[in-house]
N, C-alpha and C. Protein backbone atom coordinates (compact mmCIF):
# COMPACT_ATOMS: atom_id res chain seq x y z
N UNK A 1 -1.16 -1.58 -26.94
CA UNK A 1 -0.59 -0.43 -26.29
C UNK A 1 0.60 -0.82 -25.41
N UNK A 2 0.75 -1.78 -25.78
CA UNK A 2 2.12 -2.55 -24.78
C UNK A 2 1.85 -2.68 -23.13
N UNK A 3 0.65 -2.58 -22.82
CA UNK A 3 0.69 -2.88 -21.62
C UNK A 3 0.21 -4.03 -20.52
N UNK A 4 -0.32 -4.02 -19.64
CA UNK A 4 -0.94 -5.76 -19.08
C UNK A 4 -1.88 -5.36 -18.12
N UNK A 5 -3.03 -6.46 -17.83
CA UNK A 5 -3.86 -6.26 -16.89
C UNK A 5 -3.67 -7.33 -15.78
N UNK A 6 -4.04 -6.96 -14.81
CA UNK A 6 -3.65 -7.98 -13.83
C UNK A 6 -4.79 -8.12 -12.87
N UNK A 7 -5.20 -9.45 -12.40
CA UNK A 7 -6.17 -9.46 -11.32
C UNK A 7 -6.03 -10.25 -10.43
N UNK A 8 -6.17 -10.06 -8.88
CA UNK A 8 -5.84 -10.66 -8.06
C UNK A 8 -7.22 -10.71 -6.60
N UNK A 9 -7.47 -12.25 -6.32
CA UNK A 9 -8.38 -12.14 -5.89
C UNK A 9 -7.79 -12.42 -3.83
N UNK A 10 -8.40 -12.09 -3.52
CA UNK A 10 -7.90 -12.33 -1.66
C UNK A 10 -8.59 -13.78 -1.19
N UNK A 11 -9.75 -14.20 -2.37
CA UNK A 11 -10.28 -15.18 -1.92
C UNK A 11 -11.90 -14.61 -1.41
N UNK A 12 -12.80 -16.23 -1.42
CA UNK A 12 -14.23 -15.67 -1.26
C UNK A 12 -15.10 -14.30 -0.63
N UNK A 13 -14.76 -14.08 -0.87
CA UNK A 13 -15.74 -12.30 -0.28
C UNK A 13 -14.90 -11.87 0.74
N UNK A 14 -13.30 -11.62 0.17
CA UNK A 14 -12.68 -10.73 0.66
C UNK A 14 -12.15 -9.57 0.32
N UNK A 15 -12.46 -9.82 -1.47
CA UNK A 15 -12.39 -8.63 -2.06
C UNK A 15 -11.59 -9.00 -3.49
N UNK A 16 -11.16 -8.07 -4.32
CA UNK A 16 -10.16 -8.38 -5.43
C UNK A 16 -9.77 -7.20 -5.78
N UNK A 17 -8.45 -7.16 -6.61
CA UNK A 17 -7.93 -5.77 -7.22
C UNK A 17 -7.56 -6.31 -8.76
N UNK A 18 -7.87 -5.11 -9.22
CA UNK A 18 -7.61 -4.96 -10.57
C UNK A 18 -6.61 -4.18 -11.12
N UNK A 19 -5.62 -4.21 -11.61
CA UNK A 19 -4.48 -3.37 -12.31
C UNK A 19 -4.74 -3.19 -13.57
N UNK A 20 -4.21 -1.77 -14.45
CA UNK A 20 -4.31 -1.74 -15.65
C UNK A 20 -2.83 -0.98 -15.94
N UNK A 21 -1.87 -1.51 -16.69
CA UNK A 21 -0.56 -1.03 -16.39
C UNK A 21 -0.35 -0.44 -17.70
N UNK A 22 -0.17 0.59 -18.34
CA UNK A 22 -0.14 0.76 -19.69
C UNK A 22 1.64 1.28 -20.07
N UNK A 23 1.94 1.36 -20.96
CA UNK A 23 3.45 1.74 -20.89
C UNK A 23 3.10 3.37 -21.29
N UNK A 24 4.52 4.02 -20.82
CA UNK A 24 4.73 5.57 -20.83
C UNK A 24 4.31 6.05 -22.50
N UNK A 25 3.72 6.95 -22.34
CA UNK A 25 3.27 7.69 -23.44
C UNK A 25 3.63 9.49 -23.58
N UNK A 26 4.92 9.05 -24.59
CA UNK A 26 5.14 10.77 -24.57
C UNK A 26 4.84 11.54 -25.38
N UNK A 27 4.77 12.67 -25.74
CA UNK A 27 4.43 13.98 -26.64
C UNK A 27 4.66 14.94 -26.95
N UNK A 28 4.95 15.66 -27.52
CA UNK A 28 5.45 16.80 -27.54
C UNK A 28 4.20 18.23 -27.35
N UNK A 29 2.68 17.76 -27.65
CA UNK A 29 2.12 18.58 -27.10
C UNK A 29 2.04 18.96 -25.85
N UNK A 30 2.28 20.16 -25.26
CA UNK A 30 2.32 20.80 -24.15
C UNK A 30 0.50 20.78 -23.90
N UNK A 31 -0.21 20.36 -24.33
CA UNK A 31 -1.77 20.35 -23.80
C UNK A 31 -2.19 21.45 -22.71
N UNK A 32 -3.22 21.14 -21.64
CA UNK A 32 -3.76 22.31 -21.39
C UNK A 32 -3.62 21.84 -19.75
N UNK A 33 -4.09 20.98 -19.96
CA UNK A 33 -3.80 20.12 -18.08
C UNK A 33 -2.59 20.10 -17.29
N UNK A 34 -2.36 20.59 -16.84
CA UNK A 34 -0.58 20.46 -15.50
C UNK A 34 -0.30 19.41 -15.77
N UNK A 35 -0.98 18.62 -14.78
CA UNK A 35 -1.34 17.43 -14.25
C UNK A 35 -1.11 16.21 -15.19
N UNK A 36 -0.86 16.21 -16.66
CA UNK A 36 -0.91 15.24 -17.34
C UNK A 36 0.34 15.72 -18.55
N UNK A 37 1.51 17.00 -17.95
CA UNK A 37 2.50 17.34 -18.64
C UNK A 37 3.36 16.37 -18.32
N UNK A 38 4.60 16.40 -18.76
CA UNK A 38 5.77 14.77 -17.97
C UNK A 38 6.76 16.60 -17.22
N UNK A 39 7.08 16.00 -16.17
CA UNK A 39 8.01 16.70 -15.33
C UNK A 39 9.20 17.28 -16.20
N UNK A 40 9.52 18.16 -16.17
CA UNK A 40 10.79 18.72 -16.61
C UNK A 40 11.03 20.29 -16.72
C-alpha cells in the first residue's frame, strides 16, 4: 500500500509509540461519511 510503520521506544517502562503511515488514497466515490470525503 506504499506506506511504512514506525516504532519508537522512550526506553524501559517509559512507554513507546507506534506509527502507521499509509499513502493518500483517492476516489471518486462520494460515499456516505463527511468525514472521510477529501476537501474540495
Amino acid at each position: 500500500m506504499g506506506g511504512t510503520i514506525e516504532l519508537e521506544s522512550a526506553g524501559l517502562r517509559l512507554g513507546s509509540t507506534a506509527r502507521l503511515v499509509l499513502a493518500e488514497f483517492r476516489s471518486d466515490h462520494e460515499g456516505t461519511n463527511p468525514e472521510l470525503r477529501p476537501p474540495g
